[in-house]
Protein backbone atom coordinates (compact mmCIF):
# COMPACT_ATOMS: atom_id res chain seq x y z
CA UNK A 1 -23.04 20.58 -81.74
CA UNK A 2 -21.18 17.51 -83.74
CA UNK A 3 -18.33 15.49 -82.46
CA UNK A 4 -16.09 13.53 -84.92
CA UNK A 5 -15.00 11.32 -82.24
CA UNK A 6 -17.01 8.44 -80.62
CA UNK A 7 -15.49 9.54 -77.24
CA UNK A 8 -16.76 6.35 -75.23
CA UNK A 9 -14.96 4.27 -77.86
CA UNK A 10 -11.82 6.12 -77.31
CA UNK A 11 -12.55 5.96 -73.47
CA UNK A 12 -12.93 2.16 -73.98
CA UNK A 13 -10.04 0.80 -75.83
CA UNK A 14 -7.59 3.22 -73.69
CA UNK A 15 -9.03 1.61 -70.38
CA UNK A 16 -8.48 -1.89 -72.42
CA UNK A 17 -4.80 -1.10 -72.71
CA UNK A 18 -3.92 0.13 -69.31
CA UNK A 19 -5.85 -2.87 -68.17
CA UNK A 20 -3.73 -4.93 -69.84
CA UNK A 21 -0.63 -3.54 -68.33
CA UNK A 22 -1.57 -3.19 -64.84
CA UNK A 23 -3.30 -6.96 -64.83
CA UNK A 24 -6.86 -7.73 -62.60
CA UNK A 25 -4.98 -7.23 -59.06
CA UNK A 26 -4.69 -3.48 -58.71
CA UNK A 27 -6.66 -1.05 -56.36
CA UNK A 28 -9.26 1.15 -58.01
CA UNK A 29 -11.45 3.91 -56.68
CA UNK A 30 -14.43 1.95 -56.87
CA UNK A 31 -14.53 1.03 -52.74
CA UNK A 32 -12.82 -2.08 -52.24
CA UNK A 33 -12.86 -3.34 -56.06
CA UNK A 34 -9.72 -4.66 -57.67
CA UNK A 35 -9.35 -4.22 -61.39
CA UNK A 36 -10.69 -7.60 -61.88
CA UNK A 37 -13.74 -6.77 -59.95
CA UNK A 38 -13.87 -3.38 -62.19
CA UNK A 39 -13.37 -5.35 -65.59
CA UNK A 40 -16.11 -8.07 -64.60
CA UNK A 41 -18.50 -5.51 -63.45
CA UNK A 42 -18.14 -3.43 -67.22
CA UNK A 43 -18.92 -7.21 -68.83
CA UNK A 44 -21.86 -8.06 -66.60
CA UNK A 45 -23.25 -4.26 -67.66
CA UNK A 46 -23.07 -5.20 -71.54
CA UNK A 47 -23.46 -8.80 -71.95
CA UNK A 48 -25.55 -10.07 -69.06
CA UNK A 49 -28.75 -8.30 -68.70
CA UNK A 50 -30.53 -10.85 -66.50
CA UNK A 51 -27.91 -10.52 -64.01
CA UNK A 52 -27.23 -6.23 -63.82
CA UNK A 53 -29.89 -6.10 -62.32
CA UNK A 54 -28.46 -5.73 -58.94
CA UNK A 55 -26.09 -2.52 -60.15
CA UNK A 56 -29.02 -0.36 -59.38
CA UNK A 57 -31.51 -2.29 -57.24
CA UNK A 58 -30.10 -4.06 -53.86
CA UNK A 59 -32.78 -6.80 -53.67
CA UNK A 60 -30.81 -8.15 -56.63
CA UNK A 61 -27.30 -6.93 -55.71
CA UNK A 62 -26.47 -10.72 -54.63
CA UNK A 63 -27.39 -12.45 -58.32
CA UNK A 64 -25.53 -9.78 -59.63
CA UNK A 65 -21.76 -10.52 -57.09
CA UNK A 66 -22.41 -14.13 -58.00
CA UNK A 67 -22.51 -13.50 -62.16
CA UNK A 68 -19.21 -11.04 -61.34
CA UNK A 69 -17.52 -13.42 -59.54
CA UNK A 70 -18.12 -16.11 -62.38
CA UNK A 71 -17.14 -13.49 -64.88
CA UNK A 72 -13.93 -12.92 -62.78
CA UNK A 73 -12.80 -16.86 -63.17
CA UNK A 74 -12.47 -16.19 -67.27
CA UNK A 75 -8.16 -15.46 -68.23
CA UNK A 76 -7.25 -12.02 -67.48
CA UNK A 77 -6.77 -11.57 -71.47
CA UNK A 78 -9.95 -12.77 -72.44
CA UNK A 79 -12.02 -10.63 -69.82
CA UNK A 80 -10.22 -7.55 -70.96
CA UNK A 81 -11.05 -8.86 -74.71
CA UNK A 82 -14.67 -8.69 -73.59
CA UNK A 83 -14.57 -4.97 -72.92
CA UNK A 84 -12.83 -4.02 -76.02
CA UNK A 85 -15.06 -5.94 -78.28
CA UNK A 86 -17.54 -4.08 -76.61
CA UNK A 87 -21.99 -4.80 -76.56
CA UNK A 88 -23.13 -7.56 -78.41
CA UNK A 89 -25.29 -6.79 -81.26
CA UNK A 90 -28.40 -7.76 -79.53
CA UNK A 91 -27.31 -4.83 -77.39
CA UNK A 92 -28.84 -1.24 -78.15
CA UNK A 93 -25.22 -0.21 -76.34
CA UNK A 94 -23.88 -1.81 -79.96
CA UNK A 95 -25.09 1.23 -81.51
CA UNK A 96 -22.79 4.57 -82.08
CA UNK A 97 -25.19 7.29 -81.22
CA UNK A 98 -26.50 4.78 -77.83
CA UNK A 99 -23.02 3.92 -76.76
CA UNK A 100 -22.08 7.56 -76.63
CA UNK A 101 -24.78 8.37 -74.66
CA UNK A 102 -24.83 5.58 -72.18
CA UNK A 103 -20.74 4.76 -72.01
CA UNK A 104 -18.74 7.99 -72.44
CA UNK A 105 -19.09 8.90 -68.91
CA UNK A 106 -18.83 5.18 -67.99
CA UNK A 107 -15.65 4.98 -69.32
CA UNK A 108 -14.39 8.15 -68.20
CA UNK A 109 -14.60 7.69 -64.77
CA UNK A 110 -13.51 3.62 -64.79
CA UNK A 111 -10.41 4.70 -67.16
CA UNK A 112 -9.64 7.31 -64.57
CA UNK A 113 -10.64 4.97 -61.53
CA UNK A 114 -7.63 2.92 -62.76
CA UNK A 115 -5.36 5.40 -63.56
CA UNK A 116 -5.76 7.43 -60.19
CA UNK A 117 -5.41 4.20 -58.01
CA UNK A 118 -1.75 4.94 -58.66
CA UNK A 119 -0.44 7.04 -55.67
CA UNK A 120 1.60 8.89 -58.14
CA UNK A 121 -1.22 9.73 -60.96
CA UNK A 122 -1.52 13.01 -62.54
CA UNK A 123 -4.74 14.67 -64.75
CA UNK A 124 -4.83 13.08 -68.38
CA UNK A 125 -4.50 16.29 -71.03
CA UNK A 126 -7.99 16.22 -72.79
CA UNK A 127 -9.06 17.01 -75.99
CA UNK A 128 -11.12 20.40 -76.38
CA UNK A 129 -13.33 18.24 -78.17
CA UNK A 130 -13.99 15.44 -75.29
CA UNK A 131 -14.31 18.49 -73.03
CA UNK A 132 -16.37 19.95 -74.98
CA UNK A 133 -18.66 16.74 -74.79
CA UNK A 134 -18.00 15.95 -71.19
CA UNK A 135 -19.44 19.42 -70.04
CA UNK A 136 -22.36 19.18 -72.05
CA UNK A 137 -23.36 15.65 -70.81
CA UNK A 138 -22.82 16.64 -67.39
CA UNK A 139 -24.74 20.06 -67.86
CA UNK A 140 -27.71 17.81 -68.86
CA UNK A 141 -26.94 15.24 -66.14
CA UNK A 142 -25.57 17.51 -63.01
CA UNK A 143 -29.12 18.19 -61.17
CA UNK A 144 -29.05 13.69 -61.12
CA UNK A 145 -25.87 13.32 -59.50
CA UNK A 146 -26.25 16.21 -56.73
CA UNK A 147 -29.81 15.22 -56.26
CA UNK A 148 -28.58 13.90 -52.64
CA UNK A 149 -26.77 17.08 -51.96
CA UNK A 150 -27.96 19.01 -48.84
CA UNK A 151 -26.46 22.64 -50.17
CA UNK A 152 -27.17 24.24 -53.22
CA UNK A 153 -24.73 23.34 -55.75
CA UNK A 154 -22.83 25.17 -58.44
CA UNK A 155 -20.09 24.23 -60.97
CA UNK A 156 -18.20 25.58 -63.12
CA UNK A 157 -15.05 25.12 -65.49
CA UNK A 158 -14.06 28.70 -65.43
CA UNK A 159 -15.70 29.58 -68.73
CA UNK A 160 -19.06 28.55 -68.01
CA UNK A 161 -21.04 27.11 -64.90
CA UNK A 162 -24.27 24.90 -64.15
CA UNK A 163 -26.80 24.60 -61.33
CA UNK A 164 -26.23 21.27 -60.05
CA UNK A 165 -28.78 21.44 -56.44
CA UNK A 166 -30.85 24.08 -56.18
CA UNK A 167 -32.16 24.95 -52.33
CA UNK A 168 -33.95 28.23 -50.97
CA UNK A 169 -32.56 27.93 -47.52
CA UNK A 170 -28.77 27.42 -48.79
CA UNK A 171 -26.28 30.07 -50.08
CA UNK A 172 -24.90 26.94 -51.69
CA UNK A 173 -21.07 26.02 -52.83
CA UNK A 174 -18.98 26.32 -55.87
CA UNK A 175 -17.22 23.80 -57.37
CA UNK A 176 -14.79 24.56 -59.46
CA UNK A 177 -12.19 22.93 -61.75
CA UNK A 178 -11.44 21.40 -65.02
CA UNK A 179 -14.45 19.44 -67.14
CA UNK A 180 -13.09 16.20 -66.23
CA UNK A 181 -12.26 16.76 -62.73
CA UNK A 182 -16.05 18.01 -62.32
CA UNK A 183 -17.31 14.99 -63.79
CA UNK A 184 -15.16 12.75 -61.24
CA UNK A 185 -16.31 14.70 -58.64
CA UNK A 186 -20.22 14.63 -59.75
CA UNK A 187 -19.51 10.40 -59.50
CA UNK A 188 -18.56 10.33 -55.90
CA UNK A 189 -14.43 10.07 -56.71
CA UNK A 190 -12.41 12.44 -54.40
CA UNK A 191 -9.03 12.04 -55.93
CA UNK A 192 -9.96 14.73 -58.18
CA UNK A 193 -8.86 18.76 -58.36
CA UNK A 194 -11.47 20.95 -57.83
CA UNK A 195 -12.26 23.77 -55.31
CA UNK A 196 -14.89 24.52 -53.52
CA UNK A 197 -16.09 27.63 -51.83
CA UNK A 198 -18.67 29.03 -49.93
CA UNK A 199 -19.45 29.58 -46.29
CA UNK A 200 -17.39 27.49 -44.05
CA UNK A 201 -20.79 25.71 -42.48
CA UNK A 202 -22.09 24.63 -46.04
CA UNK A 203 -18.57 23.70 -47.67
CA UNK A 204 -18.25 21.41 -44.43
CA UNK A 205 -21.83 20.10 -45.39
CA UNK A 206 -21.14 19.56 -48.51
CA UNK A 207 -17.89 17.45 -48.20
CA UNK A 208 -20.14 14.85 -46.23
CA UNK A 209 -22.54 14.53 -49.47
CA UNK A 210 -22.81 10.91 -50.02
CA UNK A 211 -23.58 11.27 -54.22
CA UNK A 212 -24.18 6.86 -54.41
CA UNK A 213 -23.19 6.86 -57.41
């Protein structure tokens, strides 16, 4: 399967522009983050490897707030000018085939985490082709972000479905909705459209999974 698109790209300059518009102050989905907190955490990812550190691992979580908050003290233009230009070339990220694999989901969910801070947002219209992409990353990627489930897991887009948890002592839930939506709700975001079914005791169970990501 081909794509003609470099969908993170896409995903990229789009977040760049409604960044632009809606300035650093504005609520996003990520916790208690501000756009500015949002923008400087993107940067830090890309340019500042000795300080990203603390994205994954909490030992160094406080290097990594103190790098963001420096980050975050650069002119709203220019921080958002980071992002577009996107990874240096010293970064493997810099790379087509790399930055689809590591960013299109990346962007995704931050362009959406800005968009759906608005109490008024509505699903974007995506291209077959992104959708196309989207489910097949998150196909590959699914069993990852339900690892912390405690039911077995199912999703589907209507047209096709993936095992996202298996468990032998769980009838396990269905999730289902739009590609996108399923994505968003694989990264922990619940200001997405999807429904789930299944017994009333595992749904309930389910809607207290904790994904951390």
């Amino acid at each position: 399967m081909t794509y003609r698109t470099n969908w993170a790209q896409s995903e990229r300059l789009d977040l760049c522009e409604l960044l632009d518009r809606v300035g650093p102050d504005q609520d996003t989905l990520c916790g208690d983050w501000k756009t500015a907190d949002l923008a400087a955490h993107i940067v830090l990812r890309e340019r500042r490897p000795d300080a990203a550190g603390g994205i994954i691992i909490p030992a160094l979580a406080a290097r990594t707030q103190r790098v963001m908050q420096e980050l975050k003290t650069l002119p709203w233009a220019d921080l958002v000018d980071l992002i577009r230009q996107g990874a240096p070339r010293w970064n493997p990220m810099s790379l087509g085939p790399v930055d689809m694999i590591a960013n299109t989901f990346e962007f995704f969910v931050h362009h959406e985490d800005v968009l759906r801070a608005n109490p008024n947002w509505a699903p974007r219209n995506l291209d077959p082709e992104f959708e196309k992409l989207l489910w097949s990353r998150l196909k590959t990627s699914a069993p990852l972000l339900w690892r912390r489930a405690r039911v077995a897991v199912t999703l589907s887009n209507r047209i096709d479905q993936v095992t996202a948890k298996k468990s032998k002592s769980s009838g396990g839930v269905l999730v289902t909705g739009d590609v996108g939506e399923l994505v968003l709700k694989s990264y922990g975001r619940t200001a997405c459209n999807v429904t789930v079914t299944g017994d009333d005791s595992e749904v309930a169970i389910f809607n207290e999974t904790k994904l951390n990501v």
